[in-house]
Protein backbone atom coordinates (compact mmCIF):
# COMPACT_ATOMS: atom_id res chain seq x y z
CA UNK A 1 199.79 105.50 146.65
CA UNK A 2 202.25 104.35 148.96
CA UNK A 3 204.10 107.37 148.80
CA UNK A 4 201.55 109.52 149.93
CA UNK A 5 201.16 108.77 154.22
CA UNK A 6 199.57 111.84 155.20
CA UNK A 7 195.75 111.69 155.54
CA UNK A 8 194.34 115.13 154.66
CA UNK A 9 196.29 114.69 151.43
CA UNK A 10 194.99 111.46 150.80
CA UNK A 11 191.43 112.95 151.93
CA UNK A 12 192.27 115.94 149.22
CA UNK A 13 193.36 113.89 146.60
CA UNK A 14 190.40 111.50 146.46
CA UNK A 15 188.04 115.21 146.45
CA UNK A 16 189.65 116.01 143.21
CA UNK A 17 189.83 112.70 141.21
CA UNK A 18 185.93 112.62 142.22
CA UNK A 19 185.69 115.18 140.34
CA UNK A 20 187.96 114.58 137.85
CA UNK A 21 185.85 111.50 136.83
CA UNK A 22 182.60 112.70 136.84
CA UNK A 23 183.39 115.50 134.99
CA UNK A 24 182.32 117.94 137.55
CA UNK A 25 185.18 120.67 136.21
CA UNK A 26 184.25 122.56 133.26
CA UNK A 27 187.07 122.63 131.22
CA UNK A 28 190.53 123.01 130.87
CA UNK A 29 191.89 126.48 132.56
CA UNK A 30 189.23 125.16 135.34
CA UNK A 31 191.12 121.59 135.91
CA UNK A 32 194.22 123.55 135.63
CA UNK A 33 193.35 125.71 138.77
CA UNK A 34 192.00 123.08 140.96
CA UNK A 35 195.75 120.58 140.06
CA UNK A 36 197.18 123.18 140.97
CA UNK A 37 195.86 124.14 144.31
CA UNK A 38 196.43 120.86 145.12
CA UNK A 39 199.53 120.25 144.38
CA UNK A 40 200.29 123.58 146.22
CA UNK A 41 198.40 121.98 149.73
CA UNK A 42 200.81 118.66 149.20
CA UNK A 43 203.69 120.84 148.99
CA UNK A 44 202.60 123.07 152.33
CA UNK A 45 201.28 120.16 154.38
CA UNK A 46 203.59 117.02 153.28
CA UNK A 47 206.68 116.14 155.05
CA UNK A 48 210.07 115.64 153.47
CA UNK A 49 213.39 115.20 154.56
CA UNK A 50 214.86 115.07 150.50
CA UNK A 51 213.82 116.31 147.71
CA UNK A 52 213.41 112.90 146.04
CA UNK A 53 210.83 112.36 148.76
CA UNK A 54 208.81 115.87 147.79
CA UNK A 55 208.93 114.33 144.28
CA UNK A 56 207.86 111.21 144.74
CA UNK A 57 204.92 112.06 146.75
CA UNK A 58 203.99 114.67 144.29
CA UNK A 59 204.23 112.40 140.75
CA UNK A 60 201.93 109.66 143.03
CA UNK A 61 199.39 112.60 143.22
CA UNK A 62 199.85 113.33 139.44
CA UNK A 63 199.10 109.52 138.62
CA UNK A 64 196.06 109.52 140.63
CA UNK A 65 194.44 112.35 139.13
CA UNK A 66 195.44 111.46 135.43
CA UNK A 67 194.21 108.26 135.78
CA UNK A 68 191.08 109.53 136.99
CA UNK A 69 190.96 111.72 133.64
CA UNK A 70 193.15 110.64 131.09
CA UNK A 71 191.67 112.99 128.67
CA UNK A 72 192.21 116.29 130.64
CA UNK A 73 195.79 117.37 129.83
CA UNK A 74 196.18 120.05 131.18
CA UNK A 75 195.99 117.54 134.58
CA UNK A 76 199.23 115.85 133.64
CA UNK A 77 200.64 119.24 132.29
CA UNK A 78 200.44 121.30 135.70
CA UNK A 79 201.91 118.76 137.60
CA UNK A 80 204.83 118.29 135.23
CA UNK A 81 205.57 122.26 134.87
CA UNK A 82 205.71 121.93 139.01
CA UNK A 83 207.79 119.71 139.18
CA UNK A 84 210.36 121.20 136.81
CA UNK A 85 210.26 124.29 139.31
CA UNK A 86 210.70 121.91 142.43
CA UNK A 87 214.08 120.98 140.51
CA UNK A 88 215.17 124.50 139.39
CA UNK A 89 214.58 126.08 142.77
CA UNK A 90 216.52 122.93 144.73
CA UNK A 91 219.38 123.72 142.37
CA UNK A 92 219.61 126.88 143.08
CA UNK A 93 219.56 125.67 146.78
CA UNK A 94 222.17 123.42 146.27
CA UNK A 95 224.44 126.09 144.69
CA UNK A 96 224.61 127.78 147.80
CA UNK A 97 225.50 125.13 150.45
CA UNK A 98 224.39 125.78 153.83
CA UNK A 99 226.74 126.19 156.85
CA UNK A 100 226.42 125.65 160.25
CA UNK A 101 225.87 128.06 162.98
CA UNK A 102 228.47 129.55 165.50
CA UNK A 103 231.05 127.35 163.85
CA UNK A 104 233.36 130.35 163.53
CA UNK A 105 237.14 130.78 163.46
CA UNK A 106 239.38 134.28 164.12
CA UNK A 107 241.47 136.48 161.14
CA UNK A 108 244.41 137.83 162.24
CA UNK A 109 242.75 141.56 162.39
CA UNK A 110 240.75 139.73 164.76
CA UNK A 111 237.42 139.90 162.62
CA UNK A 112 235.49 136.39 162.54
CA UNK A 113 234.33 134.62 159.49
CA UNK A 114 232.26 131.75 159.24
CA UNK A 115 234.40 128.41 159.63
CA UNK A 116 233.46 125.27 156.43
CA UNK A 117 231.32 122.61 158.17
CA UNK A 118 232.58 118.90 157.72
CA UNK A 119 229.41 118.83 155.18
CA UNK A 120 230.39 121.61 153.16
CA UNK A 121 233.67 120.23 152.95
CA UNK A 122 232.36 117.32 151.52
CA UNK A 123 230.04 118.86 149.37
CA UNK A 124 233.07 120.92 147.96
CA UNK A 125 235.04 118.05 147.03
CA UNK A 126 232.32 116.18 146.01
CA UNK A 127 231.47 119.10 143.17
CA UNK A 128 235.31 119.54 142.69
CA UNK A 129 235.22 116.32 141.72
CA UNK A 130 232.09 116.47 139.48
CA UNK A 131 233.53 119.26 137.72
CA UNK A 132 236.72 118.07 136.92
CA UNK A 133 239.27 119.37 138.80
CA UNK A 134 240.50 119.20 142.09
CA UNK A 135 240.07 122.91 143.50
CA UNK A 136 239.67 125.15 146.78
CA UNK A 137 236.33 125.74 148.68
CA UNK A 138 234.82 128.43 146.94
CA UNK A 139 235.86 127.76 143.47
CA UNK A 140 233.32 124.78 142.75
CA UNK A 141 230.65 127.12 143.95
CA UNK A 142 231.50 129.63 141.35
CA UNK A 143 231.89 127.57 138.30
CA UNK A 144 228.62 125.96 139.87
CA UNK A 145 227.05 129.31 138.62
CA UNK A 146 228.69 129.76 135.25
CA UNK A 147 227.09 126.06 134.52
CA UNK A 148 225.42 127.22 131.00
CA UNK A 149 221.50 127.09 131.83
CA UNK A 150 222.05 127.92 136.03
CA UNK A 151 221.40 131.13 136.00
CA UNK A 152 220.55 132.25 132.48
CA UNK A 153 217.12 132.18 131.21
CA UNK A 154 215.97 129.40 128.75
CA UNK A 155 216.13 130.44 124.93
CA UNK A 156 216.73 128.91 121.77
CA UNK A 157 220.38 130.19 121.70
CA UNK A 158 221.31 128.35 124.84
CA UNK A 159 219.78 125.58 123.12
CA UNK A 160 221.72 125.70 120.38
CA UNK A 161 225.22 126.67 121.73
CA UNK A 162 224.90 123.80 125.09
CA UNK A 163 222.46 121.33 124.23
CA UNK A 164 219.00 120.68 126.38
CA UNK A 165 219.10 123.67 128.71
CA UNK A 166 217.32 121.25 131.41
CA UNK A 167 220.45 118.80 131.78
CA UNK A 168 222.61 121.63 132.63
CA UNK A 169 220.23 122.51 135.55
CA UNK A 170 219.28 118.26 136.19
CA UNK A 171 223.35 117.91 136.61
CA UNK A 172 222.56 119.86 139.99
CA UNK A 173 221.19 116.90 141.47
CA UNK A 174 224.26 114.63 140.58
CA UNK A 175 226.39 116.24 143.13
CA UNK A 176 224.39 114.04 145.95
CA UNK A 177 224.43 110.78 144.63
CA UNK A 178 226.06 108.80 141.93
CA UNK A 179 223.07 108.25 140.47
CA UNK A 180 222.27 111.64 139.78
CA UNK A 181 219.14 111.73 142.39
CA UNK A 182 219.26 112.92 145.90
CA UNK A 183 219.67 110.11 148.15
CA UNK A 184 215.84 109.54 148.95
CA UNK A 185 217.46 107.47 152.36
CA UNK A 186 219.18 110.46 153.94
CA UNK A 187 218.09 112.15 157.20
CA UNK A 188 216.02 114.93 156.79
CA UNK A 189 217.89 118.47 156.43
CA UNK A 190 217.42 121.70 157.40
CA UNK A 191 218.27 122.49 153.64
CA UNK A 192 215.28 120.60 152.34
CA UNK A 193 213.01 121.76 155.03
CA UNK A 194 213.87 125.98 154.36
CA UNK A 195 213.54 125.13 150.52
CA UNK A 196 209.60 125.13 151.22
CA UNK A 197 208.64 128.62 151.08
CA UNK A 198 210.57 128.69 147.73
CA UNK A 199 208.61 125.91 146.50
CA UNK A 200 205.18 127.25 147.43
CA UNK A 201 206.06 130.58 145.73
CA UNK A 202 206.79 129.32 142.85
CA UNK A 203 203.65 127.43 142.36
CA UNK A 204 201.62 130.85 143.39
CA UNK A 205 203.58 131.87 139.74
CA UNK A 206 201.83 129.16 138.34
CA UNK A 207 198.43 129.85 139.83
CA UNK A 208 198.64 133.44 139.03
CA UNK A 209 199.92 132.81 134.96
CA UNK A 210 196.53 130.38 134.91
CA UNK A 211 194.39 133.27 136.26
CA UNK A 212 195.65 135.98 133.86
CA UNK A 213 195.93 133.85 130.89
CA UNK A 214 193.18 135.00 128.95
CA UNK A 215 194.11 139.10 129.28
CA UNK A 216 197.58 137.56 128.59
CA UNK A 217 196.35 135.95 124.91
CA UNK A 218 194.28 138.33 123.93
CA UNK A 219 197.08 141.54 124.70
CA UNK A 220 197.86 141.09 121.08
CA UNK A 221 194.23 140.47 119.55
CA UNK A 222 194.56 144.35 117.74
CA UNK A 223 198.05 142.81 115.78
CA UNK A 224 195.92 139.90 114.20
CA UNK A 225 192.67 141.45 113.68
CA UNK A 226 191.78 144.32 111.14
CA UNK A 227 189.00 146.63 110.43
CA UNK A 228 187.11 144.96 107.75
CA UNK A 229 187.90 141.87 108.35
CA UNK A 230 186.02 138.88 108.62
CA UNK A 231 186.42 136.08 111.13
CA UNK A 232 185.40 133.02 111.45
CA UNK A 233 185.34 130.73 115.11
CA UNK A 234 183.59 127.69 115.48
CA UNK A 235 181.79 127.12 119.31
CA UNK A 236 182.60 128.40 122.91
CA UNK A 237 185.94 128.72 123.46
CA UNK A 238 186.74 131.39 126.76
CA UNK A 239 190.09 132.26 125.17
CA UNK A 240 189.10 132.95 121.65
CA UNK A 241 185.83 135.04 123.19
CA UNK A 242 188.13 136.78 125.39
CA UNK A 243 190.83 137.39 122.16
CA UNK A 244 187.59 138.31 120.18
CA UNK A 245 186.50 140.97 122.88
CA UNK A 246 189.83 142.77 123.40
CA UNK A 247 189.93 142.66 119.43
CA UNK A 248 186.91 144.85 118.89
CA UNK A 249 187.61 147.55 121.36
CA UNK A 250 190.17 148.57 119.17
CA UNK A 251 188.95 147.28 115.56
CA UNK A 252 185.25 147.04 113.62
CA UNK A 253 184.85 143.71 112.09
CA UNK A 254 182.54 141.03 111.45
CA UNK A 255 182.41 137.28 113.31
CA UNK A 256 181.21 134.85 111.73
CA UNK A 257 180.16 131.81 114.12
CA UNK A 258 179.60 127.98 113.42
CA UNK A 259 177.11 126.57 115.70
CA UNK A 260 179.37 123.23 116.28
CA UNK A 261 176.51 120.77 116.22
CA UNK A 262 175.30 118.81 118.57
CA UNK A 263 176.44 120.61 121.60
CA UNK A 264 175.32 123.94 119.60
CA UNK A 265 177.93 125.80 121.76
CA UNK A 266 178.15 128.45 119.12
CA UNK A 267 174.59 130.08 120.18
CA UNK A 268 176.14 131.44 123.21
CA UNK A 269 179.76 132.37 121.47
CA UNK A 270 177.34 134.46 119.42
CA UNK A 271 175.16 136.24 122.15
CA UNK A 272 178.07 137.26 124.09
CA UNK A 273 179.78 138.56 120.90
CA UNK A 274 176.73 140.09 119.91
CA UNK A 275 176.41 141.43 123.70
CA UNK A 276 179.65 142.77 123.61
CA UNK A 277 179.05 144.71 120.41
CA UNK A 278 180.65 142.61 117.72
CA UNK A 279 178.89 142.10 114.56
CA UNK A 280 178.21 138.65 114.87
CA UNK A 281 176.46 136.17 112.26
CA UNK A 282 175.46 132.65 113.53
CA UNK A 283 175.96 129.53 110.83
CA UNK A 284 175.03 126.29 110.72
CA UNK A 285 178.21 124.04 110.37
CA UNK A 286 177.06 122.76 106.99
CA UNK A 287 177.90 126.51 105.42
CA UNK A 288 181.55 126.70 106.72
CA UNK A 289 183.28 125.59 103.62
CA UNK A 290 180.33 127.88 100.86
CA UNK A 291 181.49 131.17 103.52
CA UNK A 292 185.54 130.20 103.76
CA UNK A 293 185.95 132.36 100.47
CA UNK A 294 184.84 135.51 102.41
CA UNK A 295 186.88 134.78 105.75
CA UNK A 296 190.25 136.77 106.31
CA UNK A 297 191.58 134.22 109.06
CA UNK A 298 189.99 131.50 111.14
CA UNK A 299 190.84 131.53 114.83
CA UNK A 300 189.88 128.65 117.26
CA UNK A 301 190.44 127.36 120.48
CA UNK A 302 192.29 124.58 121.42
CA UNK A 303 192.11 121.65 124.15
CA UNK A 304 195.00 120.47 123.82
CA UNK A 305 198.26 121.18 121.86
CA UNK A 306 200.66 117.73 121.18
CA UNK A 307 204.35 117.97 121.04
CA UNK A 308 204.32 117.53 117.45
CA UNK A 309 202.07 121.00 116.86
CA UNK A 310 199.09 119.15 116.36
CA UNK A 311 195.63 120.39 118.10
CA UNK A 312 192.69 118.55 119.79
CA UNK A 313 190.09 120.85 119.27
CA UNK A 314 185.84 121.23 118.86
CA UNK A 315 184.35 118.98 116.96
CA UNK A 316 184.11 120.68 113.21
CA UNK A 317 187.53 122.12 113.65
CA UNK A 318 189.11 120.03 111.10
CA UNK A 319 186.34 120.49 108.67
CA UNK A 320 187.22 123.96 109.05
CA UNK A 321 190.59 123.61 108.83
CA UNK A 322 190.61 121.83 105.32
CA UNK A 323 188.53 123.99 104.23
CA UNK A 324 190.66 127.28 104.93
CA UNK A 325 193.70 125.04 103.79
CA UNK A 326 192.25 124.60 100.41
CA UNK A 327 190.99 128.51 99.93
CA UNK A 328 194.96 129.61 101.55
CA UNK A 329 192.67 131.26 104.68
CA UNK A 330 195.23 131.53 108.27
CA UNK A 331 194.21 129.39 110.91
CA UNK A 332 195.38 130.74 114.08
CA UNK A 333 194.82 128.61 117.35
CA UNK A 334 194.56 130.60 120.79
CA UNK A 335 195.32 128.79 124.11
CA UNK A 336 197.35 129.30 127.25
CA UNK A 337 201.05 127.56 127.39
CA UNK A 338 199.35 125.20 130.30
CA UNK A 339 197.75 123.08 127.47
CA UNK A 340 200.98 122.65 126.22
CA UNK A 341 201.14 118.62 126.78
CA UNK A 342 204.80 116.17 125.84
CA UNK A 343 202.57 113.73 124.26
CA UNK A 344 202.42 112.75 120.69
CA UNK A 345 199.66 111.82 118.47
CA UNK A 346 201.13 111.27 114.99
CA UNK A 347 199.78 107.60 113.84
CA UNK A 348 196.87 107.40 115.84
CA UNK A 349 194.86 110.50 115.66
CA UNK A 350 191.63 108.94 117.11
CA UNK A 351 193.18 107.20 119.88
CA UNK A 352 193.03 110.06 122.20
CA UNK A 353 189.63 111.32 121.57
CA UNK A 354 186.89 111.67 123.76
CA UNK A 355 183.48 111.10 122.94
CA UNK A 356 180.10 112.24 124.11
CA UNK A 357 176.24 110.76 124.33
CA UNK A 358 175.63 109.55 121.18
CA UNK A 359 171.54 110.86 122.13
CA UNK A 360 172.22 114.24 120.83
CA UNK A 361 173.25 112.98 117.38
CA UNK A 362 170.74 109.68 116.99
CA UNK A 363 167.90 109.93 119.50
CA UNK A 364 167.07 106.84 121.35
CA UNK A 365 163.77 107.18 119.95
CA UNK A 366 165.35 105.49 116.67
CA UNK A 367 165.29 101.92 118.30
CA UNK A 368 165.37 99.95 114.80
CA UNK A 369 167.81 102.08 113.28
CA UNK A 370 170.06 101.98 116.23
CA UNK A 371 170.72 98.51 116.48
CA UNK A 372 171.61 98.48 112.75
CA UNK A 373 174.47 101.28 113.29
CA UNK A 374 177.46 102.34 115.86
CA UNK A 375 177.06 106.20 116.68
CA UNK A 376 179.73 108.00 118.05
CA UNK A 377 179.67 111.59 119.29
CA UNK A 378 183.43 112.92 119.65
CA UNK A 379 183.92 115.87 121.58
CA UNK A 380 187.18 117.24 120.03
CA UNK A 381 188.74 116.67 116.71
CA UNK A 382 192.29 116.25 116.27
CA UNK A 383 193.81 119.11 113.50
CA UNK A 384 197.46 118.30 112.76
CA UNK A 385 200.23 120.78 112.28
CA UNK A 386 200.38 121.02 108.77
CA UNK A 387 196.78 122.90 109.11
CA UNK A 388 197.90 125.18 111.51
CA UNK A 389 199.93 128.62 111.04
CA UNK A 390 200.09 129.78 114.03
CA UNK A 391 199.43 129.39 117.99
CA UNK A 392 198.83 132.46 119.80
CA UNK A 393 199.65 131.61 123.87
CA UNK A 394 200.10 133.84 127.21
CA UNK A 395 204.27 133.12 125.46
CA UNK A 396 203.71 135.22 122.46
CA UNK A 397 203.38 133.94 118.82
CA UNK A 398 204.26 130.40 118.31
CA UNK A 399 205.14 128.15 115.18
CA UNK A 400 203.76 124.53 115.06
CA UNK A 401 207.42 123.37 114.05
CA UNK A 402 208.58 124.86 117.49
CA UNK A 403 206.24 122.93 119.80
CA UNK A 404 208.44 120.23 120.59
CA UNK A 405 211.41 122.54 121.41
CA UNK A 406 208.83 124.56 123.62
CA UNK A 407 208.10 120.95 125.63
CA UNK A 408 211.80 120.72 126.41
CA UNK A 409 211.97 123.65 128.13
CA UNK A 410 208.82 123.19 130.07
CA UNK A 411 209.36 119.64 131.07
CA UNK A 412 211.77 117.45 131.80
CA UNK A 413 211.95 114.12 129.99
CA UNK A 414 211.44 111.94 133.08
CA UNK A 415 207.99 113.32 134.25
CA UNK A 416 206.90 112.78 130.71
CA UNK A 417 205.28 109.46 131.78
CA UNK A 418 203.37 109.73 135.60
């Protein structure tokens, strides 16, 4: 944590990864909020003279707070998505050099214009150079901007016609060093100071998406759910009960809910359907697969979602994802973009479970029996893509086969590991 030098940030970051570890934040949207908060106080109190420095200090704060969680994604995944802003908005500083003030010289109408600085000379011929081609002043700056990916938005056609939309914008940063980074030794500028409010915006974008995500997700509930239908969830999720919600105040159908033994987290999915005026019918997890012949579409929520389109989800969620699989029921998966993580988990899907007190399934109460057997309690199950038709996120309606082109537009490959 050498990186990190200022005190109240230190003091701020040790507050979180408290709770972080003892699992004081109830889940992920929650964890989401508080990274994000504090990434936004590092950016407002931390001092910088590059932007390598802002970076820096910000991934050290990202590698405290997964460590202190390794499970929690969505940890890892806010701090990534920030960075990838930090980089976007200094490139769109650095395609507008700054120049200095009162350095003016005369026209011959006698009008004055602003007069190049030695250091927007340099940066002129520097990006001449860059680009190609020896040229005047202003023309690096406007081929800077038709740079496919520098101004234009993100989509799978850029992708297609100029590769990875995030090395056009990354080839920003090459301009100040050979080695493609800013040079984290150079004195602080005025440019890197001003950049802050820009910063701190965007991150209020990022706060904002996480507090509107679930209105976002369920804003097309009506164009998945029918009158008539029946659906079946399995446990608490706050997206799918939110999607569930905005559902019925437009359509009259039936919920069926698995009780997701041993936390039995489907007892209060069921009262505050039933509250909200949802025909609601409680099951036991052991009648999924006798009821899957009656469902119309299965929609659960998910931890997690892996660059490969795979889910970590409830417990039971893979039971009832066979089981839909084999009777050709849709299983749709609603969660917010933040989950969105660059990992993969193709070979080893138990390796990044995470398990709970093995009490609530084998009391302690069992002593001979318990020394005879291991128990294990996972909290999530991991449901891979081939079970899934469909994510519905805050983006719109998303294919499992277009996760991983999703996670190169969020992130950029070299945050991918803290």
């Amino acid at each position: 944590m050498s990186d990190i030098a200022d005190a109240g940030i230190l003091k701020q970051v040790d507050l979180l990864t408290s709770k972080l570890r003892r699992r004081q934040l109830a889940g992920a949207q929650e964890s989401a909020m508080e990274t994000t908060l504090l990434i936004k106080y590092v950016v407002t109190n931390a001092k910088f003279g590059t932007i390598e420095e802002l970076i820096s200090i910000i991934k050290a704060t990202g590698r405290r707070l997964v460590e202190a969680q390794p499970k929690e994604h969505t940890v890892g995944n806010i701090v990534r998505r920030i960075l990838r802003l930090i980089r976007e908005e200094w490139a769109a500083a650095a395609s507008n050099p700054p120049q200095e003030d009162g350095d003016e010289e005369q026209n011959e109408d006698g009008s004055e214009t602003p007069k190049k600085s030695k250091a927007t000379l340099a940066y002129s011929k520097l990006l001449g150079s860059h680009l190609g081609a020896q040229a005047s002043i202003a023309s690096p700056i406007t081929r800077l901007r038709t740079v496919p990916g520098a101004d234009s938005q993100y989509s799978l056609s850029n992708f297609v016609l100029h590769g990875r939309p995030h090395r056009d914008a990354n080839m920003f940063s090459s301009i100040f060093s050979s080695s493609g980074r800013t040079d984290p030794t150079a004195k602080p500028s005025k440019n890197a100071e001003s950049i802050r409010p820009a910063l701190i915006s965007a991150i209020e974008e990022v706060l904002d998406d996480l507090e509107t995500v679930f209105d976002t997700v369920s804003s097309a509930a009506k164009d998945h759910i029918h009158s008539d239908e029946i659906i079946l969830t399995l446990g608490m999720s706050r997206t799918v009960e939110a999607f569930l919600k905005k559902a019925a105040m437009d359509r009259n159908y039936t919920a069926l809910i698995a009780e997701a033994a041993p936390s039995f987290s489907g007892h209060q999915m069921a009262r505050s359907l039933a509250a909200a005026g949802i025909n609601s019918i409680l099951i036991p997890d052991s009648a999924v697969y006798a009821v899957m012949s009656r469902v119309n579409k299965v929609i659960l929520g998910a931890h997690a979602i892996l660059a490969n389109g795979g889910v970590f989800s409830a417990a039971g969620s893979i039971l009832a994802a066979h089981a839909a699989q084999t009777h050709r029921t849709p299983v749709v998966f609603c969660a917010g973009q933040f989950k969105l993580s660059p990992l993969w988990n193709v070979y080893h899907a138990h390796g990044s479970l995470d398990f709970a007190n093995p009490a609530h399934v084998l009391g302690f109460e069992e002593g001979r029996l318990m020394d005879q057997v291991d128990v294990l309690n996972p909290t999530y199950d991991y449901v891979p893509p081939e079970l899934i038709n469909v994510f519905i996120t805050n983006d719109g309606d998303i294919p499992p086969a277009s996760m991983n082109r999703l996670v190169k537009e969020t992130y950029d490959d070299e945050d991918y590991q803290m």
